[in-house]
Protein backbone atom coordinates (compact mmCIF):
# COMPACT_ATOMS: atom_id res chain seq x y z
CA UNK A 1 5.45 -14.00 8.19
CA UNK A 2 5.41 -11.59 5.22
CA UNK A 3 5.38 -12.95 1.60
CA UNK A 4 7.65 -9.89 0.02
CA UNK A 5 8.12 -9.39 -4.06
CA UNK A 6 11.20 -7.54 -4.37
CA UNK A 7 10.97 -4.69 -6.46
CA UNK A 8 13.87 -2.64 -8.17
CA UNK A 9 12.93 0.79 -7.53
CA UNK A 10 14.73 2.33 -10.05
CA UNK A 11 13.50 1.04 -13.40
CA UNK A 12 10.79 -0.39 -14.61
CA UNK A 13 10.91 -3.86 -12.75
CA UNK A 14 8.68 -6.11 -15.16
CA UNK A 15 9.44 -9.30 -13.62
CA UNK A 16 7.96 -7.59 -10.26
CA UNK A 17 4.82 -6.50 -11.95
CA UNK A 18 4.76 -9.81 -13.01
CA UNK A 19 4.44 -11.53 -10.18
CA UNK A 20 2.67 -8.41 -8.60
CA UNK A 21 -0.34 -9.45 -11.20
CA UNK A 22 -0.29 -13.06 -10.94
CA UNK A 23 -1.15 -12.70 -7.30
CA UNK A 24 -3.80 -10.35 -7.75
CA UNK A 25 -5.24 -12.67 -10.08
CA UNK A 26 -5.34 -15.28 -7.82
CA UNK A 27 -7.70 -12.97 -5.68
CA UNK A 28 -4.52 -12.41 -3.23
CA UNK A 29 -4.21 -9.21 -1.21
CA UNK A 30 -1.20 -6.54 -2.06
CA UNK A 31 0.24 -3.56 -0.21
CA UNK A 32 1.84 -1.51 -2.20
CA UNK A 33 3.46 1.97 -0.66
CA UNK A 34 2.39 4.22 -3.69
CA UNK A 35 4.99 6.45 -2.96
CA UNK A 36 8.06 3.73 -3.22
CA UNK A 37 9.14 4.30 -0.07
CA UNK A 38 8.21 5.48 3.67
CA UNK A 39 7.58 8.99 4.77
CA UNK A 40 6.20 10.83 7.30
CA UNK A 41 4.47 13.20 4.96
CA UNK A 42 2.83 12.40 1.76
CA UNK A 43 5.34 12.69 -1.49
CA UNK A 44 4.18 12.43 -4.88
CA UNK A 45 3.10 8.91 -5.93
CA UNK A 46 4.34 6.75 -8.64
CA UNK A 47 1.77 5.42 -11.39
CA UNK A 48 2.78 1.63 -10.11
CA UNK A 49 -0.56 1.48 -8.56
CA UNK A 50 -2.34 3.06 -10.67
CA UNK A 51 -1.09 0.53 -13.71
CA UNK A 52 -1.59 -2.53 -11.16
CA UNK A 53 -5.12 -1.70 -10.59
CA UNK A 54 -5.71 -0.78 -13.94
CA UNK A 55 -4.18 -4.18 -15.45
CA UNK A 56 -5.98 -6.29 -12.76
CA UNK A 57 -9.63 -4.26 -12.09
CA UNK A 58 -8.63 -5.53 -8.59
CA UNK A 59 -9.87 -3.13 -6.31
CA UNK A 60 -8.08 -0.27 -4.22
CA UNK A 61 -8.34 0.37 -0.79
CA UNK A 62 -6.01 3.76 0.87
CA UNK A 63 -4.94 2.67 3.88
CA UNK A 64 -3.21 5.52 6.09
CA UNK A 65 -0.48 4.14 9.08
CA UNK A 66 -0.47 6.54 11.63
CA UNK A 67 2.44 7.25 14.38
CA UNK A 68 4.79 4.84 12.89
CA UNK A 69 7.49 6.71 12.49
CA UNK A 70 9.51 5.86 15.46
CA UNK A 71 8.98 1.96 15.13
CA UNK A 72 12.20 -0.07 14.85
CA UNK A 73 12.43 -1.51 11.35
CA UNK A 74 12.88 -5.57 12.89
CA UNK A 75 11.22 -6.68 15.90
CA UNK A 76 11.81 -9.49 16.65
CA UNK A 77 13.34 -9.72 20.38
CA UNK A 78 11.54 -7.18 22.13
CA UNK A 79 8.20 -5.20 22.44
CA UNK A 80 7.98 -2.00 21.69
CA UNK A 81 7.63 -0.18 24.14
CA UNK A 82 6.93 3.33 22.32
CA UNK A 83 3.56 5.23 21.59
CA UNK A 84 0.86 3.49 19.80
CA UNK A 85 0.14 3.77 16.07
CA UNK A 86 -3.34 3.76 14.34
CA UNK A 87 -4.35 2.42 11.03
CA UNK A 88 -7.29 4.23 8.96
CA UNK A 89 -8.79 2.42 6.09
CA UNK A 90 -10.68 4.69 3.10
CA UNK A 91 -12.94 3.36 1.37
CA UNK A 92 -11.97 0.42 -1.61
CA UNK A 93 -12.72 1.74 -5.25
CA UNK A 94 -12.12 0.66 -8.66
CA UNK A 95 -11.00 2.38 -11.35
CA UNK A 96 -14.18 3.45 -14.19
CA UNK A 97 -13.70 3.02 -17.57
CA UNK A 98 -10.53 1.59 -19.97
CA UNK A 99 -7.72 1.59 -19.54
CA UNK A 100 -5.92 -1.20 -20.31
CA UNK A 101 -3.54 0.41 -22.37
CA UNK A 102 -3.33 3.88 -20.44
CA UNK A 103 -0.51 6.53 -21.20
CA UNK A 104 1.72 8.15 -18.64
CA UNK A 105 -0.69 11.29 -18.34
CA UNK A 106 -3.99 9.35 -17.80
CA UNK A 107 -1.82 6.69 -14.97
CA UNK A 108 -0.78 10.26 -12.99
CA UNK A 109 -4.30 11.18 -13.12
CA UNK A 110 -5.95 8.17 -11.70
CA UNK A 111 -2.10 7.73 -9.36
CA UNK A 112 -3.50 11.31 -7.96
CA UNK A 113 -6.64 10.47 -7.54
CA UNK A 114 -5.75 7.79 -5.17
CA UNK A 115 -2.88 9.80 -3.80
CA UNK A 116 -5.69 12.54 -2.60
CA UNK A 117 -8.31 9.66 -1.48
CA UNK A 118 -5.03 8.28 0.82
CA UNK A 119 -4.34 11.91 1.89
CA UNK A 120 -7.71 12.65 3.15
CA UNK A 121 -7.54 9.72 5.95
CA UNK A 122 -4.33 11.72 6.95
CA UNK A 123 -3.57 14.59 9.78
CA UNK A 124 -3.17 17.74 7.30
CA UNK A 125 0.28 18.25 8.53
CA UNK A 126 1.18 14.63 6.69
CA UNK A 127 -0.74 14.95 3.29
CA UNK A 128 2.79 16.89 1.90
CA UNK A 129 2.11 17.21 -1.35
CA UNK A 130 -1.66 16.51 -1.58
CA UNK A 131 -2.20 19.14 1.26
CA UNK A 132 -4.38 20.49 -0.91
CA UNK A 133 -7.55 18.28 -0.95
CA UNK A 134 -9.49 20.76 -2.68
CA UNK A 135 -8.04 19.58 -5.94
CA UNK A 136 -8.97 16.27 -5.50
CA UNK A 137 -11.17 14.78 -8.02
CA UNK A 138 -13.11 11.22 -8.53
CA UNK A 139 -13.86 11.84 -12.25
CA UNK A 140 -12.74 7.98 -12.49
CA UNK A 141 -13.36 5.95 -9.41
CA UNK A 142 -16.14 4.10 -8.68
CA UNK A 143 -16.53 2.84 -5.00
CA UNK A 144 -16.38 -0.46 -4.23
């Protein structure tokens, strides 16, 4: 069903960005959870996406899933028979300017940028750490 690239979450996992590229390049489609895992509220993203979309110019689009939470991990026996979830897409953006050789501090910038445009097409109680969407800025996207 699902064509998966393993990542190793706890170090730098070049072959993974590797591969993560290639199929970009080929004008595939990625999902990438920013945050390196699942939550119900917002934690602070890591720069993964940031460097992806930065490496590629392929465009970013937030995409917020929405009453999740209690879905069994597999299905592949039964439906589910709980409540219904809702996906909200933001709108796609690309990243202004270059940066093809960005540092940490300019790849947390542009990772919160995205983190806040992601937040904003969630409930306020599940933004977590981008509650605040008053700090959000767009000083380097450029919609899509």
């Amino acid at each position: 069903l699902w064509e998966v690239i393993p990542v190793r979450r706890e170090e730098v996992d070049r072959r993974s960005v590797k591969m993560v590229l290639e199929v970009l390049d080929a004008g595939e489609i990625v999902l990438v959870a920013p945050e390196g895992t699942r939550s119900p509220q917002l934690q602070r993203g890591k720069e993964g996406v940031a460097y992806l979309a930065t490496r590629s110019g392929a465009p970013v689009v937030p995409v917020a899933i929405i009453g999740s939470e209690g879905f069994p991990a597999v299905r592949f026996s039964s439906p589910w028979s709980g409540p219904g979830a809702y996906v909200r897409f933001g709108k796609p953006f690309v990243y202004r300017g270059e940066f093809q050789r960005a540092k940490l501090d300019k790849l947390r910038k542009l990772t919160d940028e995205a983190m806040y445009q992601l937040a904003s097409l969630l409930p306020a109680e599940r933004r977590g750490v981008y509650s605040d969407i008053s700090l959000a800025t767009t000083d380097t996207i450029e919609w899509y």
